[in-house]
N, C-alpha and C. Protein backbone atom coordinates (compact mmCIF):
# COMPACT_ATOMS: atom_id res chain seq x y z
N UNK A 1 -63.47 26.61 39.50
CA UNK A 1 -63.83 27.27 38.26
C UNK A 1 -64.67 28.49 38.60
N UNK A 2 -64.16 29.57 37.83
CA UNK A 2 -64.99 30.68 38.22
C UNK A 2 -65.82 30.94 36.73
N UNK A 3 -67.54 31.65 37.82
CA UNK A 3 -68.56 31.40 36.36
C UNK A 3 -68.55 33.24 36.43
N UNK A 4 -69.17 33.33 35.29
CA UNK A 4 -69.75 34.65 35.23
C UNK A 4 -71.39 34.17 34.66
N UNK A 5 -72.28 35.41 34.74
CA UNK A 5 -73.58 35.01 34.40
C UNK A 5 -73.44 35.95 32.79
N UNK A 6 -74.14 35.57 32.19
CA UNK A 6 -74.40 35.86 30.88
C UNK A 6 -76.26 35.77 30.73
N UNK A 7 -77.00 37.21 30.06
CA UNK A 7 -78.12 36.88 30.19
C UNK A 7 -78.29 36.34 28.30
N UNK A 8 -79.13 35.06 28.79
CA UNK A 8 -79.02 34.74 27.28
C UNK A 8 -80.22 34.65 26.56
N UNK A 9 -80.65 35.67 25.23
CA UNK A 9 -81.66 35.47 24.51
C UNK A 9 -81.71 34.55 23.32
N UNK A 10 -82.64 33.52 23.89
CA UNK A 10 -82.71 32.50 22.33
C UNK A 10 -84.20 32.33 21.94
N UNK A 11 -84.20 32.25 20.34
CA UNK A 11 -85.74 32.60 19.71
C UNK A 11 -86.16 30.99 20.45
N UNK A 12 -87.75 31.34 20.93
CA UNK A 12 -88.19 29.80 21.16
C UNK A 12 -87.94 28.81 20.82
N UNK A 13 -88.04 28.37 19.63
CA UNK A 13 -87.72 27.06 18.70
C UNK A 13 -86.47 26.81 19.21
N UNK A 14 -85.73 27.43 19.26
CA UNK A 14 -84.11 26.80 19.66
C UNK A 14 -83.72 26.50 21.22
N UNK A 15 -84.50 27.37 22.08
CA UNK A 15 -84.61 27.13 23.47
C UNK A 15 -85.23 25.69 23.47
N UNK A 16 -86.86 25.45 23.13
CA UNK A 16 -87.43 24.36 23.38
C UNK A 16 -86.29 23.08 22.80
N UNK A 17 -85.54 23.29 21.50
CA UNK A 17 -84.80 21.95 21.61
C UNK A 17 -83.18 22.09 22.05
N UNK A 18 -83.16 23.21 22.76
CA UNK A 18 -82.10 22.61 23.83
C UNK A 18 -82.41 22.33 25.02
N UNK A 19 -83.82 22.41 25.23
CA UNK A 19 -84.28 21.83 26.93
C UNK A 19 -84.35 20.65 26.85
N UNK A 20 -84.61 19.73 25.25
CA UNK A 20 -84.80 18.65 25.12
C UNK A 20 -84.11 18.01 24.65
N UNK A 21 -82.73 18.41 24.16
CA UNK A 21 -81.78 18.07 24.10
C UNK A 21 -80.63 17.91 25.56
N UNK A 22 -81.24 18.71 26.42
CA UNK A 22 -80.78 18.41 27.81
C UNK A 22 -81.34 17.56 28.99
N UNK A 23 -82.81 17.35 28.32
CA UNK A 23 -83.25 16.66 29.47
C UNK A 23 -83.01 15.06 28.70
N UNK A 24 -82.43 15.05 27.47
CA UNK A 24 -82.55 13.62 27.11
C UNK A 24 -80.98 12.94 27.70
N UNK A 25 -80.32 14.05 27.65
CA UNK A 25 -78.61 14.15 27.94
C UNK A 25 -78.88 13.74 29.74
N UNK A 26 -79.85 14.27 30.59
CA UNK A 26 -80.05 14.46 31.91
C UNK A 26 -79.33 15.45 32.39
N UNK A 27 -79.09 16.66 31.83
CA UNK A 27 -78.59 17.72 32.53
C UNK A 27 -79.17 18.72 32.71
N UNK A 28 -78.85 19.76 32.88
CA UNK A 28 -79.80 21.24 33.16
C UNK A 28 -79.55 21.85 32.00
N UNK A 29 -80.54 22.66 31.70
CA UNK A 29 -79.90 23.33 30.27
C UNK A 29 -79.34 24.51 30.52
N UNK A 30 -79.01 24.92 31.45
CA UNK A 30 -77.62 25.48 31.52
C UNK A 30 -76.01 24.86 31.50
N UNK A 31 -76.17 23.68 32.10
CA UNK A 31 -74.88 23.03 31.59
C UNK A 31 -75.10 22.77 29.98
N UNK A 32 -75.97 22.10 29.79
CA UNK A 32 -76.02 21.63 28.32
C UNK A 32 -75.50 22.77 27.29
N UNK A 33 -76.22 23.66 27.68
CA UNK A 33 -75.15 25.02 26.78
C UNK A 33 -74.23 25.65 27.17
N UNK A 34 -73.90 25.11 28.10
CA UNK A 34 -71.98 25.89 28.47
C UNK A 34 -71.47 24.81 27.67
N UNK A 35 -71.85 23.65 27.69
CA UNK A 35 -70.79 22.15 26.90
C UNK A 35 -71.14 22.68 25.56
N UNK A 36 -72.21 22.81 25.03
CA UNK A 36 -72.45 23.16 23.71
C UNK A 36 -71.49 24.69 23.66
N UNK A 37 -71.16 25.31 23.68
CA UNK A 37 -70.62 26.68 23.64
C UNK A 37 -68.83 26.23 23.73
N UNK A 38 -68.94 25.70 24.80
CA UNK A 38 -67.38 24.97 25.32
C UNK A 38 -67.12 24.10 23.86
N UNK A 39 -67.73 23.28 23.38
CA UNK A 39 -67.23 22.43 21.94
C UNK A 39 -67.58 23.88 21.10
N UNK A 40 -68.17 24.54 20.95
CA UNK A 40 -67.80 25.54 19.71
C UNK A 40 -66.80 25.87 19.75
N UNK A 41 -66.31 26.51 21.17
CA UNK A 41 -65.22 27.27 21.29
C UNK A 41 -63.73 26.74 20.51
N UNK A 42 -63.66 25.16 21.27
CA UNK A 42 -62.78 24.38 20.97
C UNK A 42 -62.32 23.76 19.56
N UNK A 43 -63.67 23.78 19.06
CA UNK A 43 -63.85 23.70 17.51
C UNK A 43 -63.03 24.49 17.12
N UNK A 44 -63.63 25.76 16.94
CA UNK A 44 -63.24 27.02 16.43
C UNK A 44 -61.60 27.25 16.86
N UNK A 45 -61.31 27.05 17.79
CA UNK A 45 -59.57 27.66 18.07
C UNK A 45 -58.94 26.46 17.63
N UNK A 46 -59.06 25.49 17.76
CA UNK A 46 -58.79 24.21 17.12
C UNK A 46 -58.18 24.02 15.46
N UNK A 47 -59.13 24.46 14.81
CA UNK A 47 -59.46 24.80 13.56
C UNK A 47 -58.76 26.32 13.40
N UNK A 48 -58.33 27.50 13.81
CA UNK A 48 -57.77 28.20 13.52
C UNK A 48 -56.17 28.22 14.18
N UNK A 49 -55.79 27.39 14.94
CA UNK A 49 -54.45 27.06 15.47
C UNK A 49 -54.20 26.22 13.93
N UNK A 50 -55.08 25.58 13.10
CA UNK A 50 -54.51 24.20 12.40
C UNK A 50 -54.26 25.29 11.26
N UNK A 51 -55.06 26.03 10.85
CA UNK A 51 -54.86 26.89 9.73
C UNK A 51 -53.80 27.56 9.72
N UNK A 52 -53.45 28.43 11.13
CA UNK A 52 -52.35 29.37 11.33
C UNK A 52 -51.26 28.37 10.64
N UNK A 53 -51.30 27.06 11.21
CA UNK A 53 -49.73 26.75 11.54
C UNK A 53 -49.58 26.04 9.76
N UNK A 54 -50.88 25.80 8.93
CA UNK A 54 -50.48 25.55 7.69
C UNK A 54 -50.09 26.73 7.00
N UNK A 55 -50.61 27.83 7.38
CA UNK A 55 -50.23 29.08 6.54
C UNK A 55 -48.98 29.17 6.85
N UNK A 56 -48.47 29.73 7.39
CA UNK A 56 -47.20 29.33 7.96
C UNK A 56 -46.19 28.90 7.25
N UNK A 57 -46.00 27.69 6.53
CA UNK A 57 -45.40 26.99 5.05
C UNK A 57 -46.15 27.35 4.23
N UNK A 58 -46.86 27.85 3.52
CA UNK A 58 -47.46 28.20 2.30
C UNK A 58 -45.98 29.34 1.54
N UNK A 59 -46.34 28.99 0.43
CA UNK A 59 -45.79 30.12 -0.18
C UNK A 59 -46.45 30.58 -1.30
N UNK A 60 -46.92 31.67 -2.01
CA UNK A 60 -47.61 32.05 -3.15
C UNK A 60 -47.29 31.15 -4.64
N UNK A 61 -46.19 30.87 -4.70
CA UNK A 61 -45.28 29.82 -5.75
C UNK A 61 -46.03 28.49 -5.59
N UNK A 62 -46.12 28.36 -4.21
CA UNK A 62 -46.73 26.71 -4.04
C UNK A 62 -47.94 26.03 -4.68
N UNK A 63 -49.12 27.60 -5.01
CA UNK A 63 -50.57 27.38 -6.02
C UNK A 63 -50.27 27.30 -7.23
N UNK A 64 -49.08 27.51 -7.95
CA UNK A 64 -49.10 27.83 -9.18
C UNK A 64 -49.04 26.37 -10.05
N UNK A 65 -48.83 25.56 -9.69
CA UNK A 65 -49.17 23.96 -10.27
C UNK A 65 -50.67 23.61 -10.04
N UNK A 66 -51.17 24.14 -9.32
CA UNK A 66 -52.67 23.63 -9.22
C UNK A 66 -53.41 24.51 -10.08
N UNK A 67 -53.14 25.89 -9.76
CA UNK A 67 -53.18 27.25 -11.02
C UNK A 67 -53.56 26.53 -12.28
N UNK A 68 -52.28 26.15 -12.91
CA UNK A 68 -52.13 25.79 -14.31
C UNK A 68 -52.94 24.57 -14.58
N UNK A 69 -53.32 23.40 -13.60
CA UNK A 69 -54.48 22.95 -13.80
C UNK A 69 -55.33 23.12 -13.84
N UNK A 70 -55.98 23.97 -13.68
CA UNK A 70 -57.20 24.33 -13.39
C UNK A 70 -58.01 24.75 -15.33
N UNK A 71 -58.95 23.80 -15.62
CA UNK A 71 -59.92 24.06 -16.52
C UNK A 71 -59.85 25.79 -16.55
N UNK A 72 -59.77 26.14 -18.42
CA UNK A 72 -60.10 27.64 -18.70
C UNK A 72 -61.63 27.68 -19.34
N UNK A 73 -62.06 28.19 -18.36
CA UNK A 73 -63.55 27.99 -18.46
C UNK A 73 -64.52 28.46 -17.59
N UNK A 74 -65.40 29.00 -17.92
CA UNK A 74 -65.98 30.23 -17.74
C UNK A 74 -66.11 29.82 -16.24
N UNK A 75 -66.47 30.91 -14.69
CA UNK A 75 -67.21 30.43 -14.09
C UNK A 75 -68.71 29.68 -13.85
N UNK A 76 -69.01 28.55 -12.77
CA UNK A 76 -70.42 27.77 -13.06
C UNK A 76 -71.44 28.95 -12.58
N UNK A 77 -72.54 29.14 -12.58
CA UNK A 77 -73.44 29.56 -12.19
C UNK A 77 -73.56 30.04 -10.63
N UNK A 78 -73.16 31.16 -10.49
CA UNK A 78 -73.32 31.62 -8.90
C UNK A 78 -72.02 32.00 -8.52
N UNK A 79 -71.19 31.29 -9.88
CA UNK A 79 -69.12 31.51 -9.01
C UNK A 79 -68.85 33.43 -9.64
N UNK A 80 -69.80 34.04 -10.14
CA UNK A 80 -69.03 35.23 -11.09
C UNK A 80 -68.85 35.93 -10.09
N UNK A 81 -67.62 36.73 -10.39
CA UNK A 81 -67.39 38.14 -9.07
C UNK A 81 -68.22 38.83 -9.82
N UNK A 82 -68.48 39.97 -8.96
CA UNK A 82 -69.65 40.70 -9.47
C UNK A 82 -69.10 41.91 -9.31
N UNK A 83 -69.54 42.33 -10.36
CA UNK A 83 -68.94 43.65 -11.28
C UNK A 83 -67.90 43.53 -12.16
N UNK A 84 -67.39 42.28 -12.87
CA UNK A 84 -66.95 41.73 -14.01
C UNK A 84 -67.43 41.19 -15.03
């Protein structure tokens, strides 16, 4: 495996609980945040491979039954587009 170095700035509070989140794990907290970074990553492409491949079958026709269910009624508090 080839590494590259990355210089990494994190505000205190979040450094101190990933040192202690690594020393409870027993690792270095440099591994501990390549694994933490490595599950984001995986998350994230994971989750956008699953989306791609539902969009994919979608068709604009396909909302229009859920459309017509949908309560006519005002938006709740916080839903308004703004500038309408």
């Amino acid at each position: 495996m080839t590494r590259a170095a990355y210089p990494l700035k994190l505000p205190h509070s979040i450094k101190e609980a990933a040192r202690r989140l690594a020393r409870e794990d027993g690792v270095s907290l440099n591994q501990w945040i390549a694994v933490a970074v490595a599950e984001k990553v995986g998350t994230i492409d994971t989750a956008a491979d699953f989306l791609r491949r539902r969009a994919g079958y979608a068709r604009p026709g396909d909302l229009l039954p859920f459309l017509r269910g949908a309560p006519d009624a005002p938006p709740e508090e916080g839903d308004q587009v703004k500038g309408r």
